[in-house]
N, C-alpha and C. Protein backbone atom coordinates (compact mmCIF):
# COMPACT_ATOMS: atom_id res chain seq x y z
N UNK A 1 -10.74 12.77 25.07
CA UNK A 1 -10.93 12.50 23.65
C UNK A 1 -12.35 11.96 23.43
N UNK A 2 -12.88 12.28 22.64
CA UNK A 2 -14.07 12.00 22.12
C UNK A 2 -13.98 10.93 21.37
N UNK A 3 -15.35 10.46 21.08
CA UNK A 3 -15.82 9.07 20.06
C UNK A 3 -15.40 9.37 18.61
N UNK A 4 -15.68 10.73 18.27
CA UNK A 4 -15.87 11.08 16.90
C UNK A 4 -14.03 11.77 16.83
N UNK A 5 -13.43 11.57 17.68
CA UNK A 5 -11.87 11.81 17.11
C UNK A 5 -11.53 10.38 17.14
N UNK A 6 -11.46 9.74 17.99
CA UNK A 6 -11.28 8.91 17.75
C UNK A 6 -11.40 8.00 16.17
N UNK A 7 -12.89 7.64 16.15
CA UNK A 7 -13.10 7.61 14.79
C UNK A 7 -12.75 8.00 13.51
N UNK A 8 -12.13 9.55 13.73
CA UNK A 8 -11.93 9.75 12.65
C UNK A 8 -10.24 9.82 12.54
N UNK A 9 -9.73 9.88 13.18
CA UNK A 9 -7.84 9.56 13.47
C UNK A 9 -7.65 7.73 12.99
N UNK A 10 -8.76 6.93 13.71
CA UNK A 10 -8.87 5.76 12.99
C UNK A 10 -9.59 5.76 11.30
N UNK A 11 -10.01 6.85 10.28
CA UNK A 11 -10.44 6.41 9.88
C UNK A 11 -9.28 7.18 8.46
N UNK A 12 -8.64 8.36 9.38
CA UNK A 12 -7.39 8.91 8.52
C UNK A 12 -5.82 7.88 7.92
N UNK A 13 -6.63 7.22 9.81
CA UNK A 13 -4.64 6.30 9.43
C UNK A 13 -5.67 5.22 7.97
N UNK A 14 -6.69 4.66 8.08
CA UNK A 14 -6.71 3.54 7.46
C UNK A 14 -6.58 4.01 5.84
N UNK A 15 -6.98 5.19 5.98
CA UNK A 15 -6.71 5.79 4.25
C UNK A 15 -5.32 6.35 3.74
N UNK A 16 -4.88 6.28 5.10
CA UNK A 16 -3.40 6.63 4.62
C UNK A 16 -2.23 5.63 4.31
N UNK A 17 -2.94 4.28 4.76
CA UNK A 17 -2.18 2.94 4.88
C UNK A 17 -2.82 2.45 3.35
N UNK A 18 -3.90 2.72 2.79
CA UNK A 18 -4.20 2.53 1.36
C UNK A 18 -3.36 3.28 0.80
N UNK A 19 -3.64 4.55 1.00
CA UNK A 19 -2.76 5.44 -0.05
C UNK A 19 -1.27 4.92 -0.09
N UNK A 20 -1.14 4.44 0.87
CA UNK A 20 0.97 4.05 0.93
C UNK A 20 0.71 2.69 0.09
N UNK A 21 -0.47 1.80 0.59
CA UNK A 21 -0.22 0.70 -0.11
C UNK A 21 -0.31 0.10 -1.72
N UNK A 22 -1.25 0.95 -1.66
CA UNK A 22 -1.93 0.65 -3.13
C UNK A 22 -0.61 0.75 -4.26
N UNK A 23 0.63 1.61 -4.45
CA UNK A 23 1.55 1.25 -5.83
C UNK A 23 1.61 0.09 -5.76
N UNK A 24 1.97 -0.58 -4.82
CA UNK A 24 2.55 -2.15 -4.60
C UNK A 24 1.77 -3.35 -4.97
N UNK A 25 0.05 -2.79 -4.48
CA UNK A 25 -1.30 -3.91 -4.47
C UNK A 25 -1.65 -3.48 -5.87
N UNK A 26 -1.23 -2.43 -6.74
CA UNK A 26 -1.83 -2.56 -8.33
C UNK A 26 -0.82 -3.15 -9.22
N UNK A 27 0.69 -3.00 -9.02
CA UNK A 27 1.57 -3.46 -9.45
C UNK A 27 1.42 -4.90 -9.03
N UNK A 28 1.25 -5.98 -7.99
CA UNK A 28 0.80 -7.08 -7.87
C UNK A 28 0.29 -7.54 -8.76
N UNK A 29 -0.88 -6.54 -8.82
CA UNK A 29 -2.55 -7.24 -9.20
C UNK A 29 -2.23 -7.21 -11.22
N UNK A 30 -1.34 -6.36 -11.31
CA UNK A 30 -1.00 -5.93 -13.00
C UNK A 30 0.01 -7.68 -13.50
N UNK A 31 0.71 -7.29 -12.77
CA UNK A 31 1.90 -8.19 -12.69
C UNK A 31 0.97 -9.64 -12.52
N UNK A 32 -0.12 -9.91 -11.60
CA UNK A 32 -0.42 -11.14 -11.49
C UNK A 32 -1.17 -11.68 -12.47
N UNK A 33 -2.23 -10.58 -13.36
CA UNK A 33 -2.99 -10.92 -14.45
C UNK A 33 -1.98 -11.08 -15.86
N UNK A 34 -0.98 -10.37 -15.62
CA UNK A 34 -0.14 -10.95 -16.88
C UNK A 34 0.28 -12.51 -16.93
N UNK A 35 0.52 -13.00 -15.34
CA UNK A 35 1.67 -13.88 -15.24
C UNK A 35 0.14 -15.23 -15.47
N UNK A 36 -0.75 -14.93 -15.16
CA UNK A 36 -2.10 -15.69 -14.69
C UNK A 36 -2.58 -16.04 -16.51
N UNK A 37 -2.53 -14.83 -17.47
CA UNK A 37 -3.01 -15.07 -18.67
C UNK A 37 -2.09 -15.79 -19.78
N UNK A 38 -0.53 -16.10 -18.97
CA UNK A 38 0.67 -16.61 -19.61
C UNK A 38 0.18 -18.11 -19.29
N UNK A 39 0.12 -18.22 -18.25
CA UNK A 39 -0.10 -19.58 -17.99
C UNK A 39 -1.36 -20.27 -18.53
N UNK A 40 -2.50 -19.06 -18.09
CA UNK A 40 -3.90 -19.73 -19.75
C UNK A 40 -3.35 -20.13 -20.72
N UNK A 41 -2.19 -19.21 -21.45
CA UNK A 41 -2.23 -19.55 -22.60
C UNK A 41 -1.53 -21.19 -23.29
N UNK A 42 -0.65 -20.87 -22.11
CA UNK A 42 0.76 -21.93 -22.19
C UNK A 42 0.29 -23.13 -21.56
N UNK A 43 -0.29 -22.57 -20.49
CA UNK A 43 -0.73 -24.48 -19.35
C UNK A 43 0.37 -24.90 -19.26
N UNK A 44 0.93 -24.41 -18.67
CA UNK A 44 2.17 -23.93 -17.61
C UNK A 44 1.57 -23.57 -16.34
N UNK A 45 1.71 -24.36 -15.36
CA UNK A 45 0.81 -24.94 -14.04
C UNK A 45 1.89 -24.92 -13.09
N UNK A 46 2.85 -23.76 -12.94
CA UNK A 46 3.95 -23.60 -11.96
C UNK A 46 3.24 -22.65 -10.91
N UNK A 47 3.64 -22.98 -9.65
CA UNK A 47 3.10 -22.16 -9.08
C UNK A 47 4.45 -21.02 -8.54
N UNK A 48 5.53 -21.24 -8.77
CA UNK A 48 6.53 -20.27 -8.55
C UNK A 48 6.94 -19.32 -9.38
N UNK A 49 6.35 -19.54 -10.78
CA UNK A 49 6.06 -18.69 -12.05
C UNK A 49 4.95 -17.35 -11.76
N UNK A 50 4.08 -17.79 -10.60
CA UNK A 50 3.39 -16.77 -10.20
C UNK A 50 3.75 -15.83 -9.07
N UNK A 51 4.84 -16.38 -8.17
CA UNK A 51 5.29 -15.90 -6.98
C UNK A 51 6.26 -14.48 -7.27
N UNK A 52 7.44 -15.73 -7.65
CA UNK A 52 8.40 -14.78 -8.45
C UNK A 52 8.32 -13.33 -8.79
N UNK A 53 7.75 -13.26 -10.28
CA UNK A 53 7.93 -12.18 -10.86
C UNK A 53 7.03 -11.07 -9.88
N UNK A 54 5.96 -11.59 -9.24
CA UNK A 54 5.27 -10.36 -8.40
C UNK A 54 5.70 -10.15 -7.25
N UNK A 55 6.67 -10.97 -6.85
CA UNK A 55 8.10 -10.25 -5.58
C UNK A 55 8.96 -9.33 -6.03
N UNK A 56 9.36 -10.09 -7.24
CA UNK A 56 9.85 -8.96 -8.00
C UNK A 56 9.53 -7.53 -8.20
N UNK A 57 8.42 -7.61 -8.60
CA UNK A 57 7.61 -6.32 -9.27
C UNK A 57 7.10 -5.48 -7.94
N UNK A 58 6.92 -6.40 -6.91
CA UNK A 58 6.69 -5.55 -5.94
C UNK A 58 7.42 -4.90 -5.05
N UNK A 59 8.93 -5.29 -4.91
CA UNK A 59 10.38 -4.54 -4.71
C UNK A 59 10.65 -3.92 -5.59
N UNK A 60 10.36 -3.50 -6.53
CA UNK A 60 10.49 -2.28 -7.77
C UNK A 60 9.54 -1.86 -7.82
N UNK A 61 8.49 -2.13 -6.99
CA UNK A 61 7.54 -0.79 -6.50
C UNK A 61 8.47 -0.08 -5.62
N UNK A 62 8.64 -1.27 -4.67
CA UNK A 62 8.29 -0.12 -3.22
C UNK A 62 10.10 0.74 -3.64
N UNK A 63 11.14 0.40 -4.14
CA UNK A 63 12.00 1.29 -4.67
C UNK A 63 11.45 2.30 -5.66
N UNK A 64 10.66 2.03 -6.28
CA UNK A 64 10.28 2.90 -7.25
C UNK A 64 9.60 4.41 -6.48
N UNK A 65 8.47 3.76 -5.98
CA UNK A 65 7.88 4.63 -5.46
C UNK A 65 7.99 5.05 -3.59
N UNK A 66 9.04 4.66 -3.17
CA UNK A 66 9.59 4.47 -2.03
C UNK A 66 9.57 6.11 -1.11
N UNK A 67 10.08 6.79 -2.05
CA UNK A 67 10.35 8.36 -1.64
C UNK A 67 8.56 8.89 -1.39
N UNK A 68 7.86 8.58 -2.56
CA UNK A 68 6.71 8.99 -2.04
C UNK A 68 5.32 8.29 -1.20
N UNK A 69 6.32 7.17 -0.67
CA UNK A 69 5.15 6.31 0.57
C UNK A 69 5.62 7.36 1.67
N UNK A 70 7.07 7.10 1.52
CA UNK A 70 7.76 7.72 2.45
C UNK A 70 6.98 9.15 3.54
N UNK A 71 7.23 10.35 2.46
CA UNK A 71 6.59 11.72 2.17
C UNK A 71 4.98 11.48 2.72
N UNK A 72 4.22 10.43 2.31
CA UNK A 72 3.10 10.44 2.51
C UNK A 72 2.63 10.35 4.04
N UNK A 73 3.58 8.89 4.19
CA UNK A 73 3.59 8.76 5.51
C UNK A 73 3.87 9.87 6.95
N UNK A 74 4.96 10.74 6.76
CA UNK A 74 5.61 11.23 7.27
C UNK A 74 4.31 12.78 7.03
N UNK A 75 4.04 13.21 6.04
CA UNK A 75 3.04 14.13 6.28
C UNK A 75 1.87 13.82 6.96
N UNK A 76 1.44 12.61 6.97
CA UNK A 76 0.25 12.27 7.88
C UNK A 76 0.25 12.05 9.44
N UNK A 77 1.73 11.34 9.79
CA UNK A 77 2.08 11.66 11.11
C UNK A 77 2.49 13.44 11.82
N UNK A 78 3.02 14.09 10.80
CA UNK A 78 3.01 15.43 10.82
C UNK A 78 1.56 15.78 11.19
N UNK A 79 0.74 15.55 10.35
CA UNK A 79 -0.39 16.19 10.55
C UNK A 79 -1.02 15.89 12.28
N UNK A 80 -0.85 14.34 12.07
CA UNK A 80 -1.28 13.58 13.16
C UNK A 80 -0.92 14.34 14.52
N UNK A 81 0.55 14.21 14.82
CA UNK A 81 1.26 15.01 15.93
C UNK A 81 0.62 16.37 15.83
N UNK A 82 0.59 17.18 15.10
CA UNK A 82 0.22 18.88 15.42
C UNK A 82 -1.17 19.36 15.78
N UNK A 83 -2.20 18.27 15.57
CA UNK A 83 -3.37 18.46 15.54
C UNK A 83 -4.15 17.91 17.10
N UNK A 84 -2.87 17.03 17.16
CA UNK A 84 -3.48 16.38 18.73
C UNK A 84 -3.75 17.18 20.06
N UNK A 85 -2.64 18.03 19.90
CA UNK A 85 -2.95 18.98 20.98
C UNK A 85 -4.39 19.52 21.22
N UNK A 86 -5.17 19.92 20.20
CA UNK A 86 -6.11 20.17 20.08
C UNK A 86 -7.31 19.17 21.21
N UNK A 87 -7.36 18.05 21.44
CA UNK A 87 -7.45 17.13 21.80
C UNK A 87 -7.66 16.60 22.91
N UNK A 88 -6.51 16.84 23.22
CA UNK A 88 -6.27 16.11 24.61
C UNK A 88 -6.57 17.29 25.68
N UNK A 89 -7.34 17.04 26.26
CA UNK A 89 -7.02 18.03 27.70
C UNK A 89 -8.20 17.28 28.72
């Protein structure tokens, strides 16, 4: 195996671990600026008011969009496995 497979099998998984992750890290990040601009408003200084609802929101990601981390994942190891042969010798 070469430097430059290497590199680039490391540089497939890391975009494919964004692509799976990201519903969950924008739904967070949505969910946290709502819960963050409630508390500006209110001064309401809970810190479990912020936990909460973005555990929440982020288990109704990953159900939500569950089937297609899934799919994503599973096509990239697909890819991963069929291409290796190529590879190795």
């Amino acid at each position: 195996m070469s430097a430059d497979f290497v590199i680039r099998i490391a540089s497939e998984s890391v975009y494919a671990i964004l692509l799976a992750s990201a519903p969950m890290l924008i739904v967070a990040l949505v969910v946290g600026l709502v819960i963050s601009i409630f508390q500006a408003t209110t001064q309401i200084q809970e810190q479990t008011l912020a936990f909460v609802p973005k555990i929440v929101a982020v288990l109704l990601a990953v159900l939500f969009f569950g089937p297609w981390i899934l799919s994503t994942l599973v096509d990239f190891t697909f890819q991963l496995m069929s291409n290796l042969h190529q590879y190795i010798g």
